[in-house]
Protein backbone atom coordinates (compact mmCIF):
# COMPACT_ATOMS: atom_id res chain seq x y z
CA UNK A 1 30.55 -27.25 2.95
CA UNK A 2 30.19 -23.55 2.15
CA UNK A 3 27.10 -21.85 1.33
CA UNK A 4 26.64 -20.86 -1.21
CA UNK A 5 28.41 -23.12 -3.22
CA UNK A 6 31.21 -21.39 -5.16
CA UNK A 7 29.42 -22.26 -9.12
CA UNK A 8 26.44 -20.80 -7.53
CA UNK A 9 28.35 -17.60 -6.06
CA UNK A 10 30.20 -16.97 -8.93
CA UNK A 11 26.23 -16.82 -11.12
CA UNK A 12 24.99 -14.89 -8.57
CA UNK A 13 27.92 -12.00 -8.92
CA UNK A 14 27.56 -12.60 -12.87
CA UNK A 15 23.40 -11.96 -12.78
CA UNK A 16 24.09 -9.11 -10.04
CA UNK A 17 27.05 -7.36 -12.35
CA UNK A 18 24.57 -7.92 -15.16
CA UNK A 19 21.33 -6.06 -12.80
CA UNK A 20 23.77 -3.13 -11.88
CA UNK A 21 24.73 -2.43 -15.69
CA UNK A 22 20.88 -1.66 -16.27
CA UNK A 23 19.81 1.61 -16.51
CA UNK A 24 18.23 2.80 -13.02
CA UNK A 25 15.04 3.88 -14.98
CA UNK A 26 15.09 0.28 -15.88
CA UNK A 27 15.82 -1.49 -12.55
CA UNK A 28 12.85 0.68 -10.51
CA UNK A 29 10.22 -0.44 -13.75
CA UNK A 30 11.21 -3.89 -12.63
CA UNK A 31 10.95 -3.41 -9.30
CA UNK A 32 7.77 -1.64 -9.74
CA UNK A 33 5.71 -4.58 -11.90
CA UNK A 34 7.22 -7.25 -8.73
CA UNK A 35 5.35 -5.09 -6.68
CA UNK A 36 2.31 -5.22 -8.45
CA UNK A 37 2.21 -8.83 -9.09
CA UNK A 38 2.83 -9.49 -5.21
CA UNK A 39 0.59 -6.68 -4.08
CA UNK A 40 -2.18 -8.05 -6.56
CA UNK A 41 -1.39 -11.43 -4.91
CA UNK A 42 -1.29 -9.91 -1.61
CA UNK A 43 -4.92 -8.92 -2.22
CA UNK A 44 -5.77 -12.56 -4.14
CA UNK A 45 -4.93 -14.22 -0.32
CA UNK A 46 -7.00 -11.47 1.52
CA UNK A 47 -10.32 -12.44 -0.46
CA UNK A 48 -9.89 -16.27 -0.42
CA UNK A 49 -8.92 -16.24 3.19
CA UNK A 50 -11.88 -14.10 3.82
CA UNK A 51 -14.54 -16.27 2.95
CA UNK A 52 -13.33 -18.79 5.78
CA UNK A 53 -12.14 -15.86 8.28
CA UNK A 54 -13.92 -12.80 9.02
CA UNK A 55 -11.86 -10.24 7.10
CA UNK A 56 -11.15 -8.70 10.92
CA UNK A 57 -8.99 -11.54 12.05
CA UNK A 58 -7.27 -11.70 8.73
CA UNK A 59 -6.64 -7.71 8.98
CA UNK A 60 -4.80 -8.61 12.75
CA UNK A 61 -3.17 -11.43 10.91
CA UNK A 62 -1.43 -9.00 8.58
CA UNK A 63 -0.48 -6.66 11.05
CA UNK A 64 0.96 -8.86 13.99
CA UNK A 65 3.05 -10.50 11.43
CA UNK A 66 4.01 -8.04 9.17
CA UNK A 67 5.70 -6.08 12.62
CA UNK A 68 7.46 -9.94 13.62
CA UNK A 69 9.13 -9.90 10.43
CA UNK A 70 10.80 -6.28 10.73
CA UNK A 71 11.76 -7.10 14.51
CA UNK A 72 15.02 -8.62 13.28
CA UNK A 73 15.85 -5.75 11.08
CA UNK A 74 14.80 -3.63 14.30
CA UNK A 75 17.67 -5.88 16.15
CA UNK A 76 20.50 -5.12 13.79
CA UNK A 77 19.80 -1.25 13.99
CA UNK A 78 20.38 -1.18 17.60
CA UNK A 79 17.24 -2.54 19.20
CA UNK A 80 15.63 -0.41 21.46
CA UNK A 81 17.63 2.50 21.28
CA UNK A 82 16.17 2.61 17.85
CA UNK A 83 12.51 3.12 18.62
CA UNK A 84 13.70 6.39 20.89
CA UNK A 85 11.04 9.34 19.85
CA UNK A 86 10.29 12.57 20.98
CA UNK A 87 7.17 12.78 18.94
CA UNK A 88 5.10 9.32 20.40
CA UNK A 89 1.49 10.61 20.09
CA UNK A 90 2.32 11.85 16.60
CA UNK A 91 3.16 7.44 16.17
CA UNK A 92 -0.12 6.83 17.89
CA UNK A 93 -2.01 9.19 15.71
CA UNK A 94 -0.26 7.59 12.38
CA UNK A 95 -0.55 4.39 13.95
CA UNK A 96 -4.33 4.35 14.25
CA UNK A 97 -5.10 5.35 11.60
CA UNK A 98 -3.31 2.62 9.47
CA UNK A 99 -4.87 0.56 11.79
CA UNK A 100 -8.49 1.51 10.66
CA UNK A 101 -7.28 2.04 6.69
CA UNK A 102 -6.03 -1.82 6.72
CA UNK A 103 -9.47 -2.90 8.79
CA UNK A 104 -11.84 -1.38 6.05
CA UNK A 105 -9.46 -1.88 3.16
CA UNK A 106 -9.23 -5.65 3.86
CA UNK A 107 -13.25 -5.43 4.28
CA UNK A 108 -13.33 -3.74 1.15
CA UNK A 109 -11.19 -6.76 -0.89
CA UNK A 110 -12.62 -9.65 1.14
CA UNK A 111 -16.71 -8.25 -0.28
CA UNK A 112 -16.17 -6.85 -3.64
CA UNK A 113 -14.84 -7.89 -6.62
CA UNK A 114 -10.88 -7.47 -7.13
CA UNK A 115 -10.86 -5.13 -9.44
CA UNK A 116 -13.67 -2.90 -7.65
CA UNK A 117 -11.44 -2.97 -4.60
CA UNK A 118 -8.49 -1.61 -6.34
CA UNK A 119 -10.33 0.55 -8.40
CA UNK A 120 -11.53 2.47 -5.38
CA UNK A 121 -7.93 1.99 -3.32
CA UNK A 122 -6.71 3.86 -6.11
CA UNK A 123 -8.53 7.54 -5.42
CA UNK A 124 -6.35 8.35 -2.15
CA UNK A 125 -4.35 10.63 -4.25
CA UNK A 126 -7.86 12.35 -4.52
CA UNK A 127 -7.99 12.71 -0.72
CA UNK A 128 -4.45 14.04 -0.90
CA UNK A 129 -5.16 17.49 -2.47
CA UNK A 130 -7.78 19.25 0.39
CA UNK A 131 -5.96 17.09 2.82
CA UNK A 132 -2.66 19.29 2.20
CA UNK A 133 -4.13 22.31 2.04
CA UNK A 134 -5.99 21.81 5.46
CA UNK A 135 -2.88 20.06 7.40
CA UNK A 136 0.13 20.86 5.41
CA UNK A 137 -0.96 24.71 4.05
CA UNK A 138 -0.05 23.76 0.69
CA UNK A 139 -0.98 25.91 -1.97
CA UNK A 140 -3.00 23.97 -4.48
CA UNK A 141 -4.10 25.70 -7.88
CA UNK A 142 -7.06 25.21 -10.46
CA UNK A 143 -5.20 22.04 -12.80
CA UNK A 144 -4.61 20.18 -9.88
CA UNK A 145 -8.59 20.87 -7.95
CA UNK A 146 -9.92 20.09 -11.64
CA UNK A 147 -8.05 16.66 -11.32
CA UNK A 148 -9.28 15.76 -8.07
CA UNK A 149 -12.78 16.63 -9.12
CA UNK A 150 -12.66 14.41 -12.49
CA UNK A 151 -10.94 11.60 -9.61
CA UNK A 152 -14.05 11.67 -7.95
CA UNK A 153 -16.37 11.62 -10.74
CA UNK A 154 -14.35 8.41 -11.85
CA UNK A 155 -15.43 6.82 -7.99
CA UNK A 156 -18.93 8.03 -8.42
CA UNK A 157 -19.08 5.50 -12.08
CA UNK A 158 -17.60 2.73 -9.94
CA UNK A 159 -20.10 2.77 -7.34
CA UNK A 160 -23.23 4.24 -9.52
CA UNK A 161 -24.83 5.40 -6.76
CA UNK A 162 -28.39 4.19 -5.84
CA UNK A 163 -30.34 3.69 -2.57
CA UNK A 164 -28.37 0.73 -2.05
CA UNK A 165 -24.69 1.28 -1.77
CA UNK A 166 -22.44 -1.65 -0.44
CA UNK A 167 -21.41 -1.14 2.91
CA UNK A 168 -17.76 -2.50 1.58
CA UNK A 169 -17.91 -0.15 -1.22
CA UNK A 170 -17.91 2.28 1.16
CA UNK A 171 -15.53 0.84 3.20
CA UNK A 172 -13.12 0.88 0.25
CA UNK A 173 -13.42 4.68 0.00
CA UNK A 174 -13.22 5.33 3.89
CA UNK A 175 -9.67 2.97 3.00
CA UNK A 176 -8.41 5.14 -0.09
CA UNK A 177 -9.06 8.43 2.56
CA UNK A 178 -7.36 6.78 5.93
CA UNK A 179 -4.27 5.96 4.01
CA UNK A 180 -3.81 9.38 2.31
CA UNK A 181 -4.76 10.74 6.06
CA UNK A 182 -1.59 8.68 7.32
CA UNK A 183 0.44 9.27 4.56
CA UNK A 184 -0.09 13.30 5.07
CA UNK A 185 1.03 12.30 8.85
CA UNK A 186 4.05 10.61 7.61
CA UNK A 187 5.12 13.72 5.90
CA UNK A 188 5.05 15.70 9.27
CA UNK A 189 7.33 12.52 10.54
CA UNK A 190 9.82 12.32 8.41
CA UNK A 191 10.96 15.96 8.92
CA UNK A 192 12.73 14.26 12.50
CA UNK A 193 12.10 10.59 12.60
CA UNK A 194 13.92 7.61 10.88
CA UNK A 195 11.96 5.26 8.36
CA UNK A 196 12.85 2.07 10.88
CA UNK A 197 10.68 4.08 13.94
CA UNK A 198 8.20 4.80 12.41
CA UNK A 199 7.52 1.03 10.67
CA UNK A 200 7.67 -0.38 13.77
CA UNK A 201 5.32 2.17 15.34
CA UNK A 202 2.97 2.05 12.46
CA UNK A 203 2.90 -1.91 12.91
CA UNK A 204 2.66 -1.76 16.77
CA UNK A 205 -0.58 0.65 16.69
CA UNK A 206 -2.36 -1.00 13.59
CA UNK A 207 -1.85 -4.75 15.66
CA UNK A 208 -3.29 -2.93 18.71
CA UNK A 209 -6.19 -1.27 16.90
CA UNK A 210 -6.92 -4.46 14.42
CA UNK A 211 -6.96 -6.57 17.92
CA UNK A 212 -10.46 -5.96 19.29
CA UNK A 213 -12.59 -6.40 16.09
CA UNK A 214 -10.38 -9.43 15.89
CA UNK A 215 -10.70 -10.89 19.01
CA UNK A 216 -15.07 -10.37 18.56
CA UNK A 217 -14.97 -12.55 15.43
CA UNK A 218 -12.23 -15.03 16.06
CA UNK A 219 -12.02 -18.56 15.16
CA UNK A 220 -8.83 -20.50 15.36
CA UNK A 221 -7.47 -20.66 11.75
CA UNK A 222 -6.76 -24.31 11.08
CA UNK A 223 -3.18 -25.24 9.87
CA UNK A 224 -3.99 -24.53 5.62
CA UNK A 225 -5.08 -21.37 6.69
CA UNK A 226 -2.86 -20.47 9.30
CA UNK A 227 -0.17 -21.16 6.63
CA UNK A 228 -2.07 -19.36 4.20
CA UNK A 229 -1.90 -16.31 6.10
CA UNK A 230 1.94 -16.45 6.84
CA UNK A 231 1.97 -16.43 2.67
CA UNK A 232 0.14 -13.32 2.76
CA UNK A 233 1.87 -11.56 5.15
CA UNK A 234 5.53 -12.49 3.06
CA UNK A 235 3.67 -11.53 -0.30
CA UNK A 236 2.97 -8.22 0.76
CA UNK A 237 6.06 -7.65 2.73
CA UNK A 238 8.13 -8.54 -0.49
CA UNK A 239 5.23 -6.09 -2.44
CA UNK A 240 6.55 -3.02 0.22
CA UNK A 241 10.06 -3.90 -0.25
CA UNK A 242 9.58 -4.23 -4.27
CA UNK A 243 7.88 -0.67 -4.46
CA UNK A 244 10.22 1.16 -2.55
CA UNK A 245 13.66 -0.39 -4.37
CA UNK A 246 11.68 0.67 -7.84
CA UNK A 247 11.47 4.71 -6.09
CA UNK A 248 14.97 4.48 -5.27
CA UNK A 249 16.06 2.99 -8.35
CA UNK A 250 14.15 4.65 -10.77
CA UNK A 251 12.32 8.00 -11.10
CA UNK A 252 8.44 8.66 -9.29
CA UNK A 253 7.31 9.87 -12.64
CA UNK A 254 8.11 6.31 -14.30
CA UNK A 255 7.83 3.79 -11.69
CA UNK A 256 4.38 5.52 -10.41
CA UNK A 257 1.85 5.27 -13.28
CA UNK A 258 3.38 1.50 -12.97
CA UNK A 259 1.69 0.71 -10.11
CA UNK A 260 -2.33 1.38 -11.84
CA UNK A 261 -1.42 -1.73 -13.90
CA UNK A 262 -2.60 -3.60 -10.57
CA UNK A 263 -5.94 -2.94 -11.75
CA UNK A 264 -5.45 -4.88 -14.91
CA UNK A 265 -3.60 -7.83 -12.51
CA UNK A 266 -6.49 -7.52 -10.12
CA UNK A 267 -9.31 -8.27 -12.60
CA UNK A 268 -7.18 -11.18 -13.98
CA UNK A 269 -6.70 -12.83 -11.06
CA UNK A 270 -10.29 -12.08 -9.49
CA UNK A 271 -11.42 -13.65 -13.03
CA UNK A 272 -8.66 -16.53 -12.40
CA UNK A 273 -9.34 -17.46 -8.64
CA UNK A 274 -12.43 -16.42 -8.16
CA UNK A 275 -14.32 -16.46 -11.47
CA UNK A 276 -15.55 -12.61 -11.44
CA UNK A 277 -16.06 -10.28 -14.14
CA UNK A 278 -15.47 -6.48 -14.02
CA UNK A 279 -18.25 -4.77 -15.68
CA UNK A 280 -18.36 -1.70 -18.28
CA UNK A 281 -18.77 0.66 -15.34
CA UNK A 282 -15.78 -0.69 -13.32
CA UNK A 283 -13.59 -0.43 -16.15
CA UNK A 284 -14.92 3.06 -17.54
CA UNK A 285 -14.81 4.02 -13.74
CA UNK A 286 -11.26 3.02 -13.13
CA UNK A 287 -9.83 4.86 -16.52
CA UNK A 288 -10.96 7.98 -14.90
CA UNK A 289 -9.54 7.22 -11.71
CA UNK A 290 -6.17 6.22 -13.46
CA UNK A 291 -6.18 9.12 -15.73
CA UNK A 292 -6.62 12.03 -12.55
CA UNK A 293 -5.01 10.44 -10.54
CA UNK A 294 -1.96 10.01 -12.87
CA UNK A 295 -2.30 13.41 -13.31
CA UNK A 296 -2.25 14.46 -10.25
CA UNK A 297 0.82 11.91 -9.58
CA UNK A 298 3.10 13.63 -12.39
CA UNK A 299 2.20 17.18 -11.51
CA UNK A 300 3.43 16.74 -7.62
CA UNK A 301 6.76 15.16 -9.14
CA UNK A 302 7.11 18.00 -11.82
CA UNK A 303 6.89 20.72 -9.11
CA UNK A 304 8.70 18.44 -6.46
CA UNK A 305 11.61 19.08 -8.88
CA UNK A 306 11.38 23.04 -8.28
CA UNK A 307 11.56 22.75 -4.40
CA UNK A 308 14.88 22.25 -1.86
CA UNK A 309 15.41 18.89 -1.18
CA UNK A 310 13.96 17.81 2.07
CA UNK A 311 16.50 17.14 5.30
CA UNK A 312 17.78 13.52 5.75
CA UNK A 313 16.07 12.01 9.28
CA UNK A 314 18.45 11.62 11.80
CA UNK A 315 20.59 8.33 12.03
């Protein structure tokens, strides 16, 4: 018996025909709202799972088998010979500090409401702008500082400051500014190092830094939840894979401003699962995040399009 079976080959080159006749623009939107839906749902596991599991273990969870599941795809590119690197403590450094974005971001989900969470997760671009000046010597000028500053004002309505911040809220923000830290990292990488090395380093360093707060909170996860977090490590593996077919399919400047709509998805499924309510401030709050950030998002692409195009890693 042959698999698949020939009526369900011959659909499957039909629908594929059909998805290659769309417009590229067209292809990366879809991609794009998959990975919002799965990245929403990504986030949807993190906060039920952390009521049961200290948000730690379910950080280590993510990590350890997010880098099993690109081990295979490691195999097929040559195995070890594929991790070869002449830049290892730049890995380490990158790897680190993914390690300590996931461990507050998940903190950050599993504590506040959904749409909170995102709302803050969505200012790293913010971050972005004095970290390229100070690491990449990037010359920034007054549209794109004015941005950044209206960003910031837009986290300040989210949190309305008082005596009494939460520690998670702040957690979120120390998330949004280790992930544009890595990212900035990345950039250095991929000037000599292939996209497979530097996954699998990324995944090996978070796992080893996610592994000690783990191990001082565990509890064995019983079989719902173990299962439960094997979903959430496949939903956001599919949301990765989903946002980066929509930037090769499609252009930044369209697929981008797609992925804010997670804020709507994340304050309809916090209201949905978990019965929560964004308030006037969140939602005032996350417009102005949205808005500079969205800015700041289509200016980098509009002058991206005036520079050489970067060198392609090494095979």
């Amino acid at each position: 018996m042959t698999f698949p079976p020939p009526w369900l080959a011959a659909h499957l080159v039909r629908a594929t025909t059909r998805w290659q006749a769309v417009s590229p623009n067209a292809r990366g939107a879809v991609w794009a709202l998959g990975a919002v839906v799965f990245m929403s749902l990504m986030s949807v596991h993190i906060k039920y799972l952390g009521n049961e599991l200290d948000s730690f273990e379910v950080a280590w969870f993510r990590s350890s088998l997010g880098l099993v599941m690109i081990l295979p795809f490691l195999w097929r590119a040559g195995g070890v010979s594929a991790l070869y690197t002449r830049r290892f403590p730049k890995h380490v450094v990158r790897g680190l500090i993914a390690g300590a974005s996931i461990l507050s971001g998940f903190y950050s989900v599993a504590h506040l409401p959904l749409a909170t969470a995102t709302a803050l997760g969505f200012c790293r671009p913010l971050f972005m702008v004095p970290l390229a000046i100070l690491m990449l010597n990037e010359v920034v000028r007054g549209r794109r500082w004015s941005a950044t500053l209206v960003g910031f004002l837009g986290v300040l309505v989210v949190v309305r400051p008082t005596d009494d911040i939460p520690v998670a809220a702040w957690a979120g923000i120390f998330s949004a500014f280790t992930t544009a830290l890595a990212m900035i990292v990345t950039k250095q990488l991929t000037t000599t190092e292939h996209p497979r090395t530097m996954i699998f380093y990324n995944g090996l360093f978070a796992c080893l830094i996610a592994s000690g707060p783990a191990f001082y909170v565990w509890q064995w996860p019983t079989l719902e939840q173990f299962a439960l977090l094997c979903s959430m490590a496949a939903v956001g593996a599919i949301g990765n894979s989903c946002m980066i077919r929509s930037l090769q399919a499609g252009e930044a400047t369209l697929v981008g401003p797609i992925e804010y709509l997670r804020i709507i998805t994340a304050a309809f499924f916090g209201f949905v699962f978990f019965s929560e309510v964004p308030t006037w401030w969140t939602a005032a709050g996350a417009a102005i995040i949205v808005a500079s950030t969205g800015y700041i998002t289509w200016r980098e692409a509009r002058l991206g399009r005036q520079r050489p195009p970067p060198e392609e890693p090494p095979s």
